[in-house]
Protein backbone atom coordinates (compact mmCIF):
# COMPACT_ATOMS: atom_id res chain seq x y z
CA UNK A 1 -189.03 -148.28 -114.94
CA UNK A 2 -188.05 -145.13 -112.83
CA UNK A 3 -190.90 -143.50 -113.10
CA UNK A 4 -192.95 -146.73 -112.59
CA UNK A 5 -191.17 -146.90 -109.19
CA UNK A 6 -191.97 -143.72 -108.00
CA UNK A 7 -195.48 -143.47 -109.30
CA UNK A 8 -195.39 -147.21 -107.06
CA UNK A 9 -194.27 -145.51 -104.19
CA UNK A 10 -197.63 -143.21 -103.87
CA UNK A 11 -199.61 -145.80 -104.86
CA UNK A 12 -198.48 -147.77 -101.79
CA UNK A 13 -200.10 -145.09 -99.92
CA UNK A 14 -203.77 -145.31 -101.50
CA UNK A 15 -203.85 -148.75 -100.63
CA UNK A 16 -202.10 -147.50 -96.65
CA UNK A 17 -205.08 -145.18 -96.60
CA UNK A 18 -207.70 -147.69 -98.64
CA UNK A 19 -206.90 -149.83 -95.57
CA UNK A 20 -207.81 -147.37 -92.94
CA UNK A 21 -210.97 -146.24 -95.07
CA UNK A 22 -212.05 -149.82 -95.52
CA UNK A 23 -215.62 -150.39 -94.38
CA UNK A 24 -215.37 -153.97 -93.43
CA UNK A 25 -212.77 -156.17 -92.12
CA UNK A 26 -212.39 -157.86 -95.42
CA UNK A 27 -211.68 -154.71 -97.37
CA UNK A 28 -209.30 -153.41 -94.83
CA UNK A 29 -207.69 -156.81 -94.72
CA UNK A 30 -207.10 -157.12 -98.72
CA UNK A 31 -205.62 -153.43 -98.62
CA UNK A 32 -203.08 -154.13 -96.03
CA UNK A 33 -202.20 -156.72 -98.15
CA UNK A 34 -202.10 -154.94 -100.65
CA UNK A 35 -199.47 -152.59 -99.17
CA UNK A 36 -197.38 -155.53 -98.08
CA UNK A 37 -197.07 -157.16 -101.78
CA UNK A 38 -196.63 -153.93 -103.53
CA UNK A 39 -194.16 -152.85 -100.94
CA UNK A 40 -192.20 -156.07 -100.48
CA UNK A 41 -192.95 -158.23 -104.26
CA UNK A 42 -193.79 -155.37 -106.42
CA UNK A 43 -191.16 -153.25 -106.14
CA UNK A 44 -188.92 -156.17 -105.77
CA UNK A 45 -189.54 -157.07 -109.44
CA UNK A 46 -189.34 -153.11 -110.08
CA UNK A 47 -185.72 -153.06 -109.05
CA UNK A 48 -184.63 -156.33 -109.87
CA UNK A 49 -185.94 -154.97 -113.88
CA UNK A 50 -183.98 -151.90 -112.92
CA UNK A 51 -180.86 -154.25 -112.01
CA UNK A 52 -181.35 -155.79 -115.69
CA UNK A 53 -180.85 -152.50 -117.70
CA UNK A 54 -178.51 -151.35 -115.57
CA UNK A 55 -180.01 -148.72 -113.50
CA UNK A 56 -178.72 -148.56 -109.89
CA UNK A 57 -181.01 -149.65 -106.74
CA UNK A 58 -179.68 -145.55 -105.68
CA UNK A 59 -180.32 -144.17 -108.87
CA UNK A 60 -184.27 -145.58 -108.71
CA UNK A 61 -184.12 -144.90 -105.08
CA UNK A 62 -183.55 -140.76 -105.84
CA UNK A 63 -185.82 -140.52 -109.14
CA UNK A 64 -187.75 -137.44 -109.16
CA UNK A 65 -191.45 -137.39 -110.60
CA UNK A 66 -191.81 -136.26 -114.12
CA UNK A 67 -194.96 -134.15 -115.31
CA UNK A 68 -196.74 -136.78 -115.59
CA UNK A 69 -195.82 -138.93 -112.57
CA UNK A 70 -196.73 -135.93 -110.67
CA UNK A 71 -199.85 -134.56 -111.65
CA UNK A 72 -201.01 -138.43 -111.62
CA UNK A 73 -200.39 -139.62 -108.54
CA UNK A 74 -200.94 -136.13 -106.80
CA UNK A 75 -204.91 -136.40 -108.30
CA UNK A 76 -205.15 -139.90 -107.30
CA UNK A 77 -203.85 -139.26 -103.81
CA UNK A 78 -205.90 -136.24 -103.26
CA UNK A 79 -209.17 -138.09 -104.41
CA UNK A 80 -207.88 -140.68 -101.64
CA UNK A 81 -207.40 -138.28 -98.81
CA UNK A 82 -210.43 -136.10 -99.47
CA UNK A 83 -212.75 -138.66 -100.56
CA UNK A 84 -214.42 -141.50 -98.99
CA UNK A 85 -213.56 -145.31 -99.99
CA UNK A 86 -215.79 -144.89 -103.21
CA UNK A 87 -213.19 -142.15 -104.07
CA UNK A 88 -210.40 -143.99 -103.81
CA UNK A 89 -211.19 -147.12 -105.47
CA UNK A 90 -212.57 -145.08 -108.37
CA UNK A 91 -208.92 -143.24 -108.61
CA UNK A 92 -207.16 -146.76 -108.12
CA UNK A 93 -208.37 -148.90 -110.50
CA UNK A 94 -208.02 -147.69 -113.57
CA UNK A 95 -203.99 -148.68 -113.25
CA UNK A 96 -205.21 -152.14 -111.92
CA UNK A 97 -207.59 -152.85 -114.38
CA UNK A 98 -205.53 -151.74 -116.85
CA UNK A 99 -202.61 -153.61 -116.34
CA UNK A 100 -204.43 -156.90 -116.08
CA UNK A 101 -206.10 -156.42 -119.44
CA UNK A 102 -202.50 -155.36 -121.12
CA UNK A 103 -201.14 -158.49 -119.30
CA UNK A 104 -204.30 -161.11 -120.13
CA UNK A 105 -203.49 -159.58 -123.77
CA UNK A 106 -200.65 -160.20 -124.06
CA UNK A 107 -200.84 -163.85 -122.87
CA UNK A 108 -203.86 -164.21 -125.16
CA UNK A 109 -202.05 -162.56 -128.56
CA UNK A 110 -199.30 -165.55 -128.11
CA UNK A 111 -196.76 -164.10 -125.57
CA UNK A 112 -193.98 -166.43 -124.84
CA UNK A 113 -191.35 -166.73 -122.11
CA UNK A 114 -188.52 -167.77 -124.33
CA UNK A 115 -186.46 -164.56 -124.85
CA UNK A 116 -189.09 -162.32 -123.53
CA UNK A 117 -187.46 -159.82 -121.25
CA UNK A 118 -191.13 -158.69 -119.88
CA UNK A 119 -192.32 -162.04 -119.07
CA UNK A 120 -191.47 -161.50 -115.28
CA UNK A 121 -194.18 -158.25 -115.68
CA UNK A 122 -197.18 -160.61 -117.63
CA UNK A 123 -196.94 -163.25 -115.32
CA UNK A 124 -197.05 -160.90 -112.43
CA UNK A 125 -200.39 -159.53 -113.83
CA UNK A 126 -201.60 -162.22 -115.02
CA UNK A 127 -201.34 -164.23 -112.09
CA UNK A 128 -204.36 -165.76 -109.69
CA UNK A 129 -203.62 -163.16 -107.10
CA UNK A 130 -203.71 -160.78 -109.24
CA UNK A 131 -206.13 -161.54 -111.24
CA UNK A 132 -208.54 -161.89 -107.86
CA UNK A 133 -207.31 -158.11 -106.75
CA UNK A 134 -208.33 -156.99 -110.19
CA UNK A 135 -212.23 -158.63 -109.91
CA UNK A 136 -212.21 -158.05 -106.07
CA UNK A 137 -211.43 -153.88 -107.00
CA UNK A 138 -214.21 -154.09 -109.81
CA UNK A 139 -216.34 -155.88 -106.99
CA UNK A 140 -215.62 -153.49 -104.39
CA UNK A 141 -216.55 -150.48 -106.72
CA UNK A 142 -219.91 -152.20 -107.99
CA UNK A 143 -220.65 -152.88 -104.35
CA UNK A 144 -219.65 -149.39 -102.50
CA UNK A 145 -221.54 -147.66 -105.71
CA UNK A 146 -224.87 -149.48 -105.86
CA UNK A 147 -227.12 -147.30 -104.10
CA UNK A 148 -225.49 -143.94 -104.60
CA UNK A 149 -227.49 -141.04 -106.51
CA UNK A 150 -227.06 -140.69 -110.00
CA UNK A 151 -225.14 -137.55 -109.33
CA UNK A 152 -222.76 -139.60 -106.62
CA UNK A 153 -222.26 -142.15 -109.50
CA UNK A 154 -221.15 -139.17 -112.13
CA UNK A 155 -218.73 -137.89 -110.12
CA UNK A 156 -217.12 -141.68 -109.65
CA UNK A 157 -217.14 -142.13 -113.16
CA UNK A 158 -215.66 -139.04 -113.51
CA UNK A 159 -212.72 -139.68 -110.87
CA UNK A 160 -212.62 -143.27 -112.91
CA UNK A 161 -212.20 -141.62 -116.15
CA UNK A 162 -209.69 -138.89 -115.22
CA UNK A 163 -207.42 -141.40 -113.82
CA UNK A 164 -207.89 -143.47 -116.66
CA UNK A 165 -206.51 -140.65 -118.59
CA UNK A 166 -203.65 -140.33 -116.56
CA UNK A 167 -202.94 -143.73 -116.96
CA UNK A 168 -202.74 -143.44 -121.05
CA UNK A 169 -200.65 -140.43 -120.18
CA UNK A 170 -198.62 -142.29 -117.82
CA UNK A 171 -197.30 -144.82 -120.59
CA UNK A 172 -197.37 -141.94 -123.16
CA UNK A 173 -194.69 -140.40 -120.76
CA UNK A 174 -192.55 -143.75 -120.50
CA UNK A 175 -192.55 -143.57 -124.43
CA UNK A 176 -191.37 -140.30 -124.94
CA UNK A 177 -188.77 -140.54 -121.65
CA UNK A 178 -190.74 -137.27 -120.93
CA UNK A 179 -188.86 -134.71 -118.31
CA UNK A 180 -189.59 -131.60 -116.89
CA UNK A 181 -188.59 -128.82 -119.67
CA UNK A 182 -186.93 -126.66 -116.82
């Protein structure tokens, strides 16, 4: 949960700068939004989960980036910053698509409310609006990447599949409560 909120934190910022690298209206529309939910509903739940296993709103507040958290969020922000909007959205949604399909699993294996202390998380992700980010993302790449060169499409799937990496990584780290070893 810490780390989530930090690693949320930076990815506030993709969507601050997916906004201002938007090519249409539309796109920077749904990242502004983006921002605001993530910012304000997001990391809402984040803290109120927090609240639940007892970690102060402070304690979250001052969390420092593991390993992990760090090198993650550093490569997706400086694919963000350097790169165009193709970049960006190929850095990005790995954690979005990924979440809905752990989520949509979930539901679909038999998930229940009753008792479930992550049921706040699955219907988050789950949800319509979320649900509509998740195919409006995968639209957004299919759209932004039709046209490109073959070798403009590698190095996509390459920013696609490095933060995908991350992402395993990322819940590896949660698992093993990793820290820095100095």
């Amino acid at each position: 949960l810490r780390q989530d909120y930090v690693y949320l934190k930076d990815y506030c910022r993709i969507f601050a700068l997916g906004a201002a690298k938007g090519d249409t209206l539309e796109t920077m529309s749904v990242f502004a939004k983006l921002l605001d939910g993530t910012l304000n509903v997001e990391m809402s739940l984040h803290r109120s989960y927090c609240a639940k296993f007892g970690i102060d709103e402070k304690e979250v507040e001052q969390e420092t980036p593991s390993p992990t958290t760090q090198a993650y969020t550093d490569f997706m922000l400086a694919r963000s910053y350097e790169g165009d909007l193709a970049d960006l959205t190929a850095a990005l949604l790995p954690c979005t698509w990924g979440f809905w399909e752990i989520a949509d699993r979930l539901i679909k294996n038999g998930a229940v409310k009753e008792g479930n202390p992550y049921w706040d998380w699955i219907e988050m992700y789950t949800s319509k609006e979320f649900t509509d980010f998740c195919k409006w993302a995968k639209d957004l790449m299919d759209r932004i990447g039709s046209g490109m060169s073959e070798a403009r499409k590698q190095r996509l799937t390459d920013i696609f599949v490095t933060s995908s990496k991350y992402e395993y990584l990322f819940w590896e780290m949660a698992e093993k409560l990793e820290q820095w070893p100095v």
